[in-house]
C-alpha atoms as a PDB file:
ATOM      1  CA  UNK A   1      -5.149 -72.426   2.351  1.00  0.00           C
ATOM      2  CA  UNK A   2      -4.093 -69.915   0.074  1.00  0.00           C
ATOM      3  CA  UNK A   3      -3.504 -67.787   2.499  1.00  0.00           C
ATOM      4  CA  UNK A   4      -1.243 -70.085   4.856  1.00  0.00           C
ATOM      5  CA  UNK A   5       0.309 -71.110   1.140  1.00  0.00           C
ATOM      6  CA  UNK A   6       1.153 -67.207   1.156  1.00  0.00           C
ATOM      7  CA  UNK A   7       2.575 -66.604   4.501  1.00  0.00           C
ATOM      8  CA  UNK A   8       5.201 -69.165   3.664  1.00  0.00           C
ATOM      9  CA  UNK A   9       6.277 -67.363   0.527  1.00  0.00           C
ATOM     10  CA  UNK A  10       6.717 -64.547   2.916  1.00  0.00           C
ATOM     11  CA  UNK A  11       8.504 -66.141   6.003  1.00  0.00           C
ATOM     12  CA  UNK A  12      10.657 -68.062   2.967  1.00  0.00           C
ATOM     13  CA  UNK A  13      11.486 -64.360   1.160  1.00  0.00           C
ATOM     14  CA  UNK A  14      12.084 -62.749   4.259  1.00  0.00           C
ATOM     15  CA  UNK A  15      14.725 -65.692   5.499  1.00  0.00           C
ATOM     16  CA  UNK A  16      16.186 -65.225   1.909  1.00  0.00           C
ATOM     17  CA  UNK A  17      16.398 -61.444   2.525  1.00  0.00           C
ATOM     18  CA  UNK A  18      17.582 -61.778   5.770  1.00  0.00           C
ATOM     19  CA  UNK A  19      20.435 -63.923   4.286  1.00  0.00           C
ATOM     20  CA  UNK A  20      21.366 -61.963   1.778  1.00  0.00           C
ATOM     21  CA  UNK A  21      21.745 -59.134   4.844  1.00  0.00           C
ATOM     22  CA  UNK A  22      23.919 -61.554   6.354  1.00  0.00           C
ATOM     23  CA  UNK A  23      26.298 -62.112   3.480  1.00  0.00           C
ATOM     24  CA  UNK A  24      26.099 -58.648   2.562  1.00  0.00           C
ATOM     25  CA  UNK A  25      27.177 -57.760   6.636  1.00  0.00           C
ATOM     26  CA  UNK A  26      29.607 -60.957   5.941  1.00  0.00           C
ATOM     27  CA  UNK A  27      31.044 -59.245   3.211  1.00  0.00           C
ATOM     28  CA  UNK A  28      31.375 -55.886   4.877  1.00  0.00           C
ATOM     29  CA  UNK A  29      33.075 -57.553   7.327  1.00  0.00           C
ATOM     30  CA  UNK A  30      35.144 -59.316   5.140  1.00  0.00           C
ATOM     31  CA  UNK A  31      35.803 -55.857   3.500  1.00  0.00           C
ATOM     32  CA  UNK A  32      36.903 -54.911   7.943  1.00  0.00           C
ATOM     33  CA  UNK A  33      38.815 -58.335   7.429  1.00  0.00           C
ATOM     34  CA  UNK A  34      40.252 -57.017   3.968  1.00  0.00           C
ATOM     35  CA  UNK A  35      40.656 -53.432   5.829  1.00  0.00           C
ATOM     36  CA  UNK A  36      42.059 -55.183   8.994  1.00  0.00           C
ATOM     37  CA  UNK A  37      44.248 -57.327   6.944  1.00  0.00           C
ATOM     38  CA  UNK A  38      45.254 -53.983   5.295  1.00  0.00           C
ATOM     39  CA  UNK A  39      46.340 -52.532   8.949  1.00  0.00           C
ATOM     40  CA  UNK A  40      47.700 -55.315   9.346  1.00  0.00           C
ATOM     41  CA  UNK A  41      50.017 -54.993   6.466  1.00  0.00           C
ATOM     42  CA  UNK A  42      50.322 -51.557   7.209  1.00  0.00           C
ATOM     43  CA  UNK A  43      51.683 -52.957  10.355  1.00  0.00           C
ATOM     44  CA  UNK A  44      53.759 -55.026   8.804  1.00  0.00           C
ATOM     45  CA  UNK A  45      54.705 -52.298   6.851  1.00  0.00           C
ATOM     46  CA  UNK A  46      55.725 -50.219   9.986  1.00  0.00           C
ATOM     47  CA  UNK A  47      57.739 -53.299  11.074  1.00  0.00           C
ATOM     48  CA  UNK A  48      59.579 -53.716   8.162  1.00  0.00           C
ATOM     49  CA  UNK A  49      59.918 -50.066   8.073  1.00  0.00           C
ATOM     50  CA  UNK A  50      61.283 -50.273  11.724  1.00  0.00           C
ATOM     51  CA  UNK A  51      63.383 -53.327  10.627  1.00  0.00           C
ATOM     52  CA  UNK A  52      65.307 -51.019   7.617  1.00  0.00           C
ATOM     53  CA  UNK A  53      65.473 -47.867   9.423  1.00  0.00           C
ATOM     54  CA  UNK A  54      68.795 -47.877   7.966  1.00  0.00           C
ATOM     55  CA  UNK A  55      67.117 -48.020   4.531  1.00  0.00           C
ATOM     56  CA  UNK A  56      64.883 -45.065   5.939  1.00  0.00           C
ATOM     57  CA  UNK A  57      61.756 -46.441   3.791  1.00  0.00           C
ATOM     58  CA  UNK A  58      58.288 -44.875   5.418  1.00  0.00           C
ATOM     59  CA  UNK A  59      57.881 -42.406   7.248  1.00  0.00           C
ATOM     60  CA  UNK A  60      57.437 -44.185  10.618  1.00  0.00           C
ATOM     61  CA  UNK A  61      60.893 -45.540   9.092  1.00  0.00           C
ATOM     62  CA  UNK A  62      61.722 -41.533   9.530  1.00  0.00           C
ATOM     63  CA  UNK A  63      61.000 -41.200  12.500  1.00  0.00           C
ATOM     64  CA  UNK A  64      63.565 -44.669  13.160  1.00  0.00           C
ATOM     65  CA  UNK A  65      65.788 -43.087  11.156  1.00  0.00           C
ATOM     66  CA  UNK A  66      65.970 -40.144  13.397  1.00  0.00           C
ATOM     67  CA  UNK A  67      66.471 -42.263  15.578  1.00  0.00           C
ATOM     68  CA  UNK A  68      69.407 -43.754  13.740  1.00  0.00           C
ATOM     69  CA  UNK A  69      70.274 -40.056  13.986  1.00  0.00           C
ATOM     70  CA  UNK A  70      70.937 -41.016  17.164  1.00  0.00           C
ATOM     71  CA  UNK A  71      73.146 -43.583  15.775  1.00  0.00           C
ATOM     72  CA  UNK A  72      74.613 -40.708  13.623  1.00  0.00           C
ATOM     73  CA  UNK A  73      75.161 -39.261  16.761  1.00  0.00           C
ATOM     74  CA  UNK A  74      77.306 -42.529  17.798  1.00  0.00           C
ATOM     75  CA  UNK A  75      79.293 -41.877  14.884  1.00  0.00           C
ATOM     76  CA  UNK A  76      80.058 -38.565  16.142  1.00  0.00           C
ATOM     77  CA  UNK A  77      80.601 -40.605  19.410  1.00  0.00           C
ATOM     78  CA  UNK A  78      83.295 -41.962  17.547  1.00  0.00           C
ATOM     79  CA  UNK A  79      84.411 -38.775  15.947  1.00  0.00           C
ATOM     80  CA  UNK A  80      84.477 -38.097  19.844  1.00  0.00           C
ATOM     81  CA  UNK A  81      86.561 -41.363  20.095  1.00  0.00           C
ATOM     82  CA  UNK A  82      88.910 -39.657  17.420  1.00  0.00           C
ATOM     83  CA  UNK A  83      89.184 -36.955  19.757  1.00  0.00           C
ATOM     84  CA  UNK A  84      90.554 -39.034  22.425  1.00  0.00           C
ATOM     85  CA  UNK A  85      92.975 -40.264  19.800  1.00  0.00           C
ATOM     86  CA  UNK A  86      94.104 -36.849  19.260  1.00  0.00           C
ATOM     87  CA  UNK A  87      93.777 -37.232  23.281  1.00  0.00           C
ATOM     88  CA  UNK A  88      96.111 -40.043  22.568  1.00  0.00           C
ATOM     89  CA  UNK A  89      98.639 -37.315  20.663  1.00  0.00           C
ATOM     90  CA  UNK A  90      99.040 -35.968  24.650  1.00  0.00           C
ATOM     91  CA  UNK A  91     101.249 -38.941  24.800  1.00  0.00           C
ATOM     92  CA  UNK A  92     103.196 -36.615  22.389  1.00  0.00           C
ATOM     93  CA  UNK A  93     103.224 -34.419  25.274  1.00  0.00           C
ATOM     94  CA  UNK A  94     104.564 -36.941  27.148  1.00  0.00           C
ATOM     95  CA  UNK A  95     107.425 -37.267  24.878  1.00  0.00           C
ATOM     96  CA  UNK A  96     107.792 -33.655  25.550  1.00  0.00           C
ATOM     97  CA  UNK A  97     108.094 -34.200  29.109  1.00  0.00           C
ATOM     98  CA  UNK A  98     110.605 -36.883  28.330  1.00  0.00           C
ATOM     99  CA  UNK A  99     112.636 -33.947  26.169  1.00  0.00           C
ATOM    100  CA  UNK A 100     112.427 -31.661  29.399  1.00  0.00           C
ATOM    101  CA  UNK A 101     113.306 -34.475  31.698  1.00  0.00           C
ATOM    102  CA  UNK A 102     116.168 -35.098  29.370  1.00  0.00           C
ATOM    103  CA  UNK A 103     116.808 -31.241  29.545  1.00  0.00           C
ATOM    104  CA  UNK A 104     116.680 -31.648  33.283  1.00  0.00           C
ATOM    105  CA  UNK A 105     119.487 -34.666  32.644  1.00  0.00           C
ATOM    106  CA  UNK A 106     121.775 -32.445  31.238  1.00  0.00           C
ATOM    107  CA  UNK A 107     121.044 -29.533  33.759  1.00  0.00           C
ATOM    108  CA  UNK A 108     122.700 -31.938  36.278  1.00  0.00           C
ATOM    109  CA  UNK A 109     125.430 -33.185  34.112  1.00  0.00           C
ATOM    110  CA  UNK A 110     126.536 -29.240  33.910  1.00  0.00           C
ATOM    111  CA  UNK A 111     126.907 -29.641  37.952  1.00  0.00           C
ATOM    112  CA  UNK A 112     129.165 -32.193  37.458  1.00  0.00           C
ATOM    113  CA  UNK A 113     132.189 -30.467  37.011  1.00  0.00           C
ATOM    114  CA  UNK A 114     132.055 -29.662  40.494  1.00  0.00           C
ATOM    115  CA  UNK A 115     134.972 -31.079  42.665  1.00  0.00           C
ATOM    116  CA  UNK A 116     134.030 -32.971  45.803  1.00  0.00           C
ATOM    117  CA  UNK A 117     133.642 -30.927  48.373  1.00  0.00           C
ATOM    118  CA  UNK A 118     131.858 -30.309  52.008  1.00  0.00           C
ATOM    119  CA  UNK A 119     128.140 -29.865  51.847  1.00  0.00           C
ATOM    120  CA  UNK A 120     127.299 -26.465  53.183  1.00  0.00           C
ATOM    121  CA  UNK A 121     124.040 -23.821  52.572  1.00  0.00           C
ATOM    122  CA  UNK A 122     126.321 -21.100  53.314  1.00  0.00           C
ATOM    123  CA  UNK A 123     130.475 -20.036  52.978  1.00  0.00           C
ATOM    124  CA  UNK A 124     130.501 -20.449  56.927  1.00  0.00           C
ATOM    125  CA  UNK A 125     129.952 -24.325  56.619  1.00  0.00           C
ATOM    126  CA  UNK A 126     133.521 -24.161  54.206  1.00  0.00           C
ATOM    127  CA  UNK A 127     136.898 -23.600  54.670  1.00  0.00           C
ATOM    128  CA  UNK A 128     140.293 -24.253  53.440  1.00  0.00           C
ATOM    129  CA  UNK A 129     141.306 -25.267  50.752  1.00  0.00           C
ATOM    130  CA  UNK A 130     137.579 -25.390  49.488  1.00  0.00           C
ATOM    131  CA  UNK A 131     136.625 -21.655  51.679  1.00  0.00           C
ATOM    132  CA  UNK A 132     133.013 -20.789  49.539  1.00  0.00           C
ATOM    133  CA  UNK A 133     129.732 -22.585  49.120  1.00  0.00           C
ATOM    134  CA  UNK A 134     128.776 -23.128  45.844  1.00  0.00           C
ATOM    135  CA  UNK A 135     124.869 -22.619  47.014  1.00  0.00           C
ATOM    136  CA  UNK A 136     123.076 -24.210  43.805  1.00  0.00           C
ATOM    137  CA  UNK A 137     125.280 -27.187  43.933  1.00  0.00           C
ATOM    138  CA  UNK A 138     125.010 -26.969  47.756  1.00  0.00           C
ATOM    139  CA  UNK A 139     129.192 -27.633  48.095  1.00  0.00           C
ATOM    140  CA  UNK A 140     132.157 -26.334  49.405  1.00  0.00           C
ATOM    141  CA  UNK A 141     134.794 -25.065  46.288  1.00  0.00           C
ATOM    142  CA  UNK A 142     138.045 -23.094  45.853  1.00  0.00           C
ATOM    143  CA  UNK A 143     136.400 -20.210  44.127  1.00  0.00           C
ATOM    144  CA  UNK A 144     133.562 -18.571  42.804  1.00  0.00           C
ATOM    145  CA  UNK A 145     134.936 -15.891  40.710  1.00  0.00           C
ATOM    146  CA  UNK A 146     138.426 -14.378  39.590  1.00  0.00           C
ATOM    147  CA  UNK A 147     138.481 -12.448  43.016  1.00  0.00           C
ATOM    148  CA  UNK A 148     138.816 -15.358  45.334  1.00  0.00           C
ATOM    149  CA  UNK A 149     141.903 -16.355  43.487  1.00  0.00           C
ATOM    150  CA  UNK A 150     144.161 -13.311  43.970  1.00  0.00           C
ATOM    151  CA  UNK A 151     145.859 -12.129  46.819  1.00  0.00           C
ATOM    152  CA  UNK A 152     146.157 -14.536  49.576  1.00  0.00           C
ATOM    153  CA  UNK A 153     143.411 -16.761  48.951  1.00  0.00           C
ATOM    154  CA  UNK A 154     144.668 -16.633  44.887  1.00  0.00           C
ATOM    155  CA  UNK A 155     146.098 -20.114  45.770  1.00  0.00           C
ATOM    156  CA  UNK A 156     148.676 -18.991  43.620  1.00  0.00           C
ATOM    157  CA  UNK A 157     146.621 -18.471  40.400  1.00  0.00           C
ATOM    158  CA  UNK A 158     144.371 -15.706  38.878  1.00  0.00           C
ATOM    159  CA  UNK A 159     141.275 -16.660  37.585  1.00  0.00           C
ATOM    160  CA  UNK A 160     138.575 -18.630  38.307  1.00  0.00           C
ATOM    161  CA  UNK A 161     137.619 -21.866  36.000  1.00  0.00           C
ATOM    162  CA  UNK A 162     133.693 -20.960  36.222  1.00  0.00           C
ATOM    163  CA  UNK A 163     132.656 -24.899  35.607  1.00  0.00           C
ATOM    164  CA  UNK A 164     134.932 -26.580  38.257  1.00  0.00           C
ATOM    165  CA  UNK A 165     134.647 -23.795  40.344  1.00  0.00           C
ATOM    166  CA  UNK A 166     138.792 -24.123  40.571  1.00  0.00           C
ATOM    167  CA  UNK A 167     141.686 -21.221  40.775  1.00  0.00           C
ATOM    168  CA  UNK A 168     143.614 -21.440  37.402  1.00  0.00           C
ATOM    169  CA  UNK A 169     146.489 -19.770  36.204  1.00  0.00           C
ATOM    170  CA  UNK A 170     144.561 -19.157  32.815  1.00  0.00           C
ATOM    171  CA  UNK A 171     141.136 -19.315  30.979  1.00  0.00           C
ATOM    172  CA  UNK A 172     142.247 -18.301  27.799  1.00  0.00           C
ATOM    173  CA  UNK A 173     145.761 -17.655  26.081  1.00  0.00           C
ATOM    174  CA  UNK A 174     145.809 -14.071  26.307  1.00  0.00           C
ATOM    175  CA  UNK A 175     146.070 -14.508  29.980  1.00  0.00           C
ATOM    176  CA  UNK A 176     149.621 -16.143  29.011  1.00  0.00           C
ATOM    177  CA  UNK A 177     152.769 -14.261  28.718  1.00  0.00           C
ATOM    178  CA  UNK A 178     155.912 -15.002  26.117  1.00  0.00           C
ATOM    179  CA  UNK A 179     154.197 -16.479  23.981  1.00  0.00           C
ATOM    180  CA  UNK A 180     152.890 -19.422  25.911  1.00  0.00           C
ATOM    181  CA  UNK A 181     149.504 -21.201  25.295  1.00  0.00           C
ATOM    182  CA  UNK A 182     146.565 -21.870  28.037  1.00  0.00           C
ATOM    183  CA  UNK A 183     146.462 -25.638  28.314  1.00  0.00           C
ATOM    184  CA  UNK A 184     142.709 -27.176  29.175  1.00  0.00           C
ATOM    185  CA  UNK A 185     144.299 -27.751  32.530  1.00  0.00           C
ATOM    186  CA  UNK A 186     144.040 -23.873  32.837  1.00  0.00           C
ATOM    187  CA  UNK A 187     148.112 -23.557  33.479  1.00  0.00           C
ATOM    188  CA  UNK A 188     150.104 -21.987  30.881  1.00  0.00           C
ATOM    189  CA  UNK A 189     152.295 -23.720  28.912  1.00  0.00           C
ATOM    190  CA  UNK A 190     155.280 -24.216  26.492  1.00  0.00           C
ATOM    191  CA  UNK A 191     152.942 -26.297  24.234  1.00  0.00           C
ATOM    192  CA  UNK A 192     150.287 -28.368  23.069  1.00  0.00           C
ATOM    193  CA  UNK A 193     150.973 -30.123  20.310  1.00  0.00           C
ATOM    194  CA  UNK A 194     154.222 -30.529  18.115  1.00  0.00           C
ATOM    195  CA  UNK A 195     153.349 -27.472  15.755  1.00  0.00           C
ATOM    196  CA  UNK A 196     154.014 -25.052  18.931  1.00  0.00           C
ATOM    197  CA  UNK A 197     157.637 -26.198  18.618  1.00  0.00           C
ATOM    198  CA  UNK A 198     160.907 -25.790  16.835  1.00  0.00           C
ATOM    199  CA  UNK A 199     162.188 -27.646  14.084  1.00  0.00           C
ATOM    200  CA  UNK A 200     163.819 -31.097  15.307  1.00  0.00           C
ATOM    201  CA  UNK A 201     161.855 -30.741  18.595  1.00  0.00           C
ATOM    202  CA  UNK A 202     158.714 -32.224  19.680  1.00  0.00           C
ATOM    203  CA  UNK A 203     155.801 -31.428  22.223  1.00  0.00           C
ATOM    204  CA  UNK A 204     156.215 -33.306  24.985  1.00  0.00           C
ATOM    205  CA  UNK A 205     152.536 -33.776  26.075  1.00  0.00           C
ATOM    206  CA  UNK A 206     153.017 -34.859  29.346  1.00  0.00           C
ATOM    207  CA  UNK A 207     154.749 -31.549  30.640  1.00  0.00           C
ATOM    208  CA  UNK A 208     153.966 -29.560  27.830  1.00  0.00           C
ATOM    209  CA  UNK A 209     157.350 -28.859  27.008  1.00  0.00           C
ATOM    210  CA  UNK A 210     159.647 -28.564  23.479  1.00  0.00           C
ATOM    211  CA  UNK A 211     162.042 -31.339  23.877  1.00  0.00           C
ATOM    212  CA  UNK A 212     165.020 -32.391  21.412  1.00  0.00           C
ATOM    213  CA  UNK A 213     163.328 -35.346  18.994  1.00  0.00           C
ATOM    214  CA  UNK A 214     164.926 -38.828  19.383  1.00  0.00           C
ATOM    215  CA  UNK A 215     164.844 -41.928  17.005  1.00  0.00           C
ATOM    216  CA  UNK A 216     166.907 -44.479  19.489  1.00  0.00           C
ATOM    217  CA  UNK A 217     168.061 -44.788  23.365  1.00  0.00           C
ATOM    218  CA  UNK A 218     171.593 -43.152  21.782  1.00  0.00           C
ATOM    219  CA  UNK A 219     169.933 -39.697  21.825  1.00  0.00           C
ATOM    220  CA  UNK A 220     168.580 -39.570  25.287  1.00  0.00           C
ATOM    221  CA  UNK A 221     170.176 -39.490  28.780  1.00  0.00           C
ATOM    222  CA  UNK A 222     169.852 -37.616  32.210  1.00  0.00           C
ATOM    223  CA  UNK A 223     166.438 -38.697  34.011  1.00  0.00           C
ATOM    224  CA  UNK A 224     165.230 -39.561  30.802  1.00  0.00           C
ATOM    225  CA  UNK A 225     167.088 -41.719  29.126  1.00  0.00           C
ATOM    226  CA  UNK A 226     164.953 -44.079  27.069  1.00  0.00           C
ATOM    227  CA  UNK A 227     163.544 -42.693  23.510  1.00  0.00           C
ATOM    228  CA  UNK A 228     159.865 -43.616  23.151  1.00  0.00           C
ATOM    229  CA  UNK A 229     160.018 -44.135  19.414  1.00  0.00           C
ATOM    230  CA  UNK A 230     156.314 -43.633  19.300  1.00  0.00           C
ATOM    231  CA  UNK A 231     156.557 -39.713  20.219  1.00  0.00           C
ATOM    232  CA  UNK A 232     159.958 -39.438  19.560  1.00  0.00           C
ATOM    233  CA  UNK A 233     160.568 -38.137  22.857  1.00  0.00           C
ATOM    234  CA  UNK A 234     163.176 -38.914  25.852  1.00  0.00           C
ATOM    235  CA  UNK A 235     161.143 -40.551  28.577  1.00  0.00           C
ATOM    236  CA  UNK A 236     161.958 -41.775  32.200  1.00  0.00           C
ATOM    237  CA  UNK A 237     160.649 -45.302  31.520  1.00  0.00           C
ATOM    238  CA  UNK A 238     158.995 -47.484  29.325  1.00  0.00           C
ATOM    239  CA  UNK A 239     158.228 -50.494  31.430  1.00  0.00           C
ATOM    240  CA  UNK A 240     158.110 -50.936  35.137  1.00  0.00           C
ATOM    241  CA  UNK A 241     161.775 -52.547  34.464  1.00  0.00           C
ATOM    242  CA  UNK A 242     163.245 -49.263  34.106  1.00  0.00           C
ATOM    243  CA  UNK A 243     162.418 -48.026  36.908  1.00  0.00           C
ATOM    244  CA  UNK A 244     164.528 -48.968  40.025  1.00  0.00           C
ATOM    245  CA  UNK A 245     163.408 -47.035  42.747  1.00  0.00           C
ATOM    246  CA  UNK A 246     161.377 -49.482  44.937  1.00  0.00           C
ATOM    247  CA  UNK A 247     159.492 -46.272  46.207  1.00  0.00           C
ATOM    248  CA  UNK A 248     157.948 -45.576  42.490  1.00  0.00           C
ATOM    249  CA  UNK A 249     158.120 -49.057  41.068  1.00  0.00           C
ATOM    250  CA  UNK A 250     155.203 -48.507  38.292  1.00  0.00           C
ATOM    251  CA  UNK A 251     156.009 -47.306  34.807  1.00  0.00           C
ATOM    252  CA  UNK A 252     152.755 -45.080  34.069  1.00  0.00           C
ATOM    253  CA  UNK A 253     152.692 -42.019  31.097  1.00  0.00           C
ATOM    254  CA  UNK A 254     156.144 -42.970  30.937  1.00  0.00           C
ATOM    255  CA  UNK A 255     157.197 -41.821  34.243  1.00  0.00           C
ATOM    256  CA  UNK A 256     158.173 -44.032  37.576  1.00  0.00           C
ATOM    257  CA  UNK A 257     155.307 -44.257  39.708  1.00  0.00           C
ATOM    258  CA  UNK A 258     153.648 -44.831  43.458  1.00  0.00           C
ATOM    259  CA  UNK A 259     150.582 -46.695  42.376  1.00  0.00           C
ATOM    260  CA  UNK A 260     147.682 -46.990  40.036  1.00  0.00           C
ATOM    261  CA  UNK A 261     145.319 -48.216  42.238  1.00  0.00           C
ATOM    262  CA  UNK A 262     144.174 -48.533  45.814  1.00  0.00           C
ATOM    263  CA  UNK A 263     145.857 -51.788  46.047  1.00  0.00           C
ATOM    264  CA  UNK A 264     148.605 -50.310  45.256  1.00  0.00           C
ATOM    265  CA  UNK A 265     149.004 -48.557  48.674  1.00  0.00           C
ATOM    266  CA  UNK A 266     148.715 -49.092  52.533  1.00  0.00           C
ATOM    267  CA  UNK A 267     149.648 -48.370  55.998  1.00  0.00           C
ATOM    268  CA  UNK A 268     149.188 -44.792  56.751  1.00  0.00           C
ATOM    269  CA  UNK A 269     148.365 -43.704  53.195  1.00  0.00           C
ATOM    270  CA  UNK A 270     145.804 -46.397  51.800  1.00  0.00           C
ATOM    271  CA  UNK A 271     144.331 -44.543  48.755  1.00  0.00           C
ATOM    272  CA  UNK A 272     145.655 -43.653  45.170  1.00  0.00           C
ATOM    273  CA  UNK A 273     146.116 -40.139  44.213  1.00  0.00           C
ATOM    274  CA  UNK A 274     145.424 -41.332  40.582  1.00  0.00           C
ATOM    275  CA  UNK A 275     146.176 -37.601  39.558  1.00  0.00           C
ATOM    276  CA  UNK A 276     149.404 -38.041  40.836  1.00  0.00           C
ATOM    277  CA  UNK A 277     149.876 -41.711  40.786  1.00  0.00           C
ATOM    278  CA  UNK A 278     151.002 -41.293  44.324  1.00  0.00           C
ATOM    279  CA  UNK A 279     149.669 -42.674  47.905  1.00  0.00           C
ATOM    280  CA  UNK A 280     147.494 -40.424  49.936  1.00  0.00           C
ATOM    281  CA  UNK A 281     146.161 -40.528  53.425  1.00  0.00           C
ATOM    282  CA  UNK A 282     142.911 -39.632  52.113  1.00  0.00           C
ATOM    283  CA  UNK A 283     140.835 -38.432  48.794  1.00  0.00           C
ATOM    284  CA  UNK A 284     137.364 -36.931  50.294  1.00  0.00           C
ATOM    285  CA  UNK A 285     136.395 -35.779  54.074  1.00  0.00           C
ATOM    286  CA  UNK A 286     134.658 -39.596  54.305  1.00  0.00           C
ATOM    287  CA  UNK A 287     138.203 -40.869  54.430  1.00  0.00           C
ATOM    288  CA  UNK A 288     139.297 -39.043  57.634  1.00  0.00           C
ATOM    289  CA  UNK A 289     137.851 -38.807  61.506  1.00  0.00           C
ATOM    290  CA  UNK A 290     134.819 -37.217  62.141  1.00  0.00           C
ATOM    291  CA  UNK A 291     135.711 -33.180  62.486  1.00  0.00           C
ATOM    292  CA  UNK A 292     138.769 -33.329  59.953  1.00  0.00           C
ATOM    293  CA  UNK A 293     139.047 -32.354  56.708  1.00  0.00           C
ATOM    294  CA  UNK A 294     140.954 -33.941  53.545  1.00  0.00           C
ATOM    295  CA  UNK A 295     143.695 -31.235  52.327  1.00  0.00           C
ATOM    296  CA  UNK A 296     146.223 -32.178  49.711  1.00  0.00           C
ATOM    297  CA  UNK A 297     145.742 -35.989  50.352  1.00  0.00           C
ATOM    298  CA  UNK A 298     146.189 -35.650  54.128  1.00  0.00           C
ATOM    299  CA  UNK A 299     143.328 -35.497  56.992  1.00  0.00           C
ATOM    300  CA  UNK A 300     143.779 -31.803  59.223  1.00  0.00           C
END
């Protein structure tokens, strides 16, 4: 009995001890637990670290922020981006192509002076009264240089006016003699303005001649007997009234005209000379037959 009444004290202290094992392995692994729950912060840590890799907190939040490095490196993406603006400042260069294009503009304006000619590649293509080719404007014209315009082919002047390419009596007033001026015509002349005159004599601008002054009709007569009180010079007409030949019926600059215009004109001479105010057969080659040329208003 006593010893049955033993063995249960036993079997009873060994459950207790084996208990007490338990709860102390329970309480190890609640310390796991603890240490899991402290990975598990850690992991949250490492998350939150991840989350604020701007903030750069741990050093798993580093490593993110080396990654947001990479960000960094966006930002110099957008320095990059900059760089295309400057890119952008090529559109500068485009304004510079505008400036040559411009350039280029004006290049072509300086061919204008250029009368209309014959197109030709060479001076066998031209002839009279337009006898050289003008190769980098690619026309026929009356000269090239003082030399064509003496002699024979002079066309009755000396020098050469470089930007229409036409013979000229002058290019300067030296080339004048007594005492007369170069007129932007290239012919030399009497005058150009009132100052190149005597006293109680005015420039006539339209001939470029000193004329006696005039205040009324009274002081005029001969083929010009009306006193344009404006430029106190003796005129041929002053409206179309004065003028009574039925051949010149216009009044233009003071002088009895053909025509002004085109409409002017017909029959056998259709176009306006508007240089001369008189009726031409033709002003370019396009006006006349196929193999003829336009010469002084007619087609040869």
């Amino acid at each position: 009995m006593l010893k049955l009444h033993s063995l249960r004290w036993i079997v009873a202290f060994g459950l207790v001890a084996a208990a007490g094992s338990i709860a102390c392995s329970g309480s190890s692994s609640g310390s796991d637990t603890s240490g899991g729950g402290i990975s598990g912060n850690a992991g949250s840590g490492r998350a939150q670290a991840g989350s604020s890799s701007s903030a750069g907190g741990s050093s798993g939040a580093t490593d993110t922020t080396t990654g947001g490095s990479s960000a960094m490196g966006g930002t110099d993406a957008t320095s990059g981006g900059g760089d295309a603006t400057a890119g952008s400042s090529a559109t500068g260069g485009t304004k510079a192509l505008g400036g040559s294009a411009s350039g280029g503009s004006n290049a072509t304006g300086g061919t204008g002076g250029v009368p209309a000619g014959p197109k030709c590649v060479g001076s066998g293509d031209c002839a009279r009264p337009t006898p050289y080719c003008d190769t980098a404007a690619m026309s026929c014209v009356q000269c090239l240089g003082d030399a064509n315009c003496q002699g024979l082919g002079g066309f009755g002047a000396g020098k050469c006016n470089l930007t229409s390419h036409s013979c000229v009596q002058c290019a300067v007033d030296k080339d004048c003699m007594n005492g007369e001026l170069c007129s932007a015509a290239g012919r030399c002349v009497q005058c150009l303005t009132t100052k190149n005159c005597m006293a109680n004599e005015v420039c006539d601008t339209a001939r470029n001649q000193c004329v006696p002054s005039c205040t009324t009709d009274g002081m005029c007569g001969g083929q010009r007997p009306f006193c344009d009180t404006k430029t106190s010079v003796c005129v041929a007409c002053l409206t179309a009234n004065n003028c009574m030949n039925p051949g010149r019926p216009l009044c233009i600059n003071n002088a009895c005209a053909q025509c002004a215009v085109d409409k002017d004109c017909g029959g056998q001479n259709p176009y306006c000379d508007t240089m001369r105010n008189r009726c031409a057969e033709c002003l370019t080659n396009a006006n006349c037959p196929k193999n003829q040329m336009c010469q002084q208003g007619q087609c040869n």
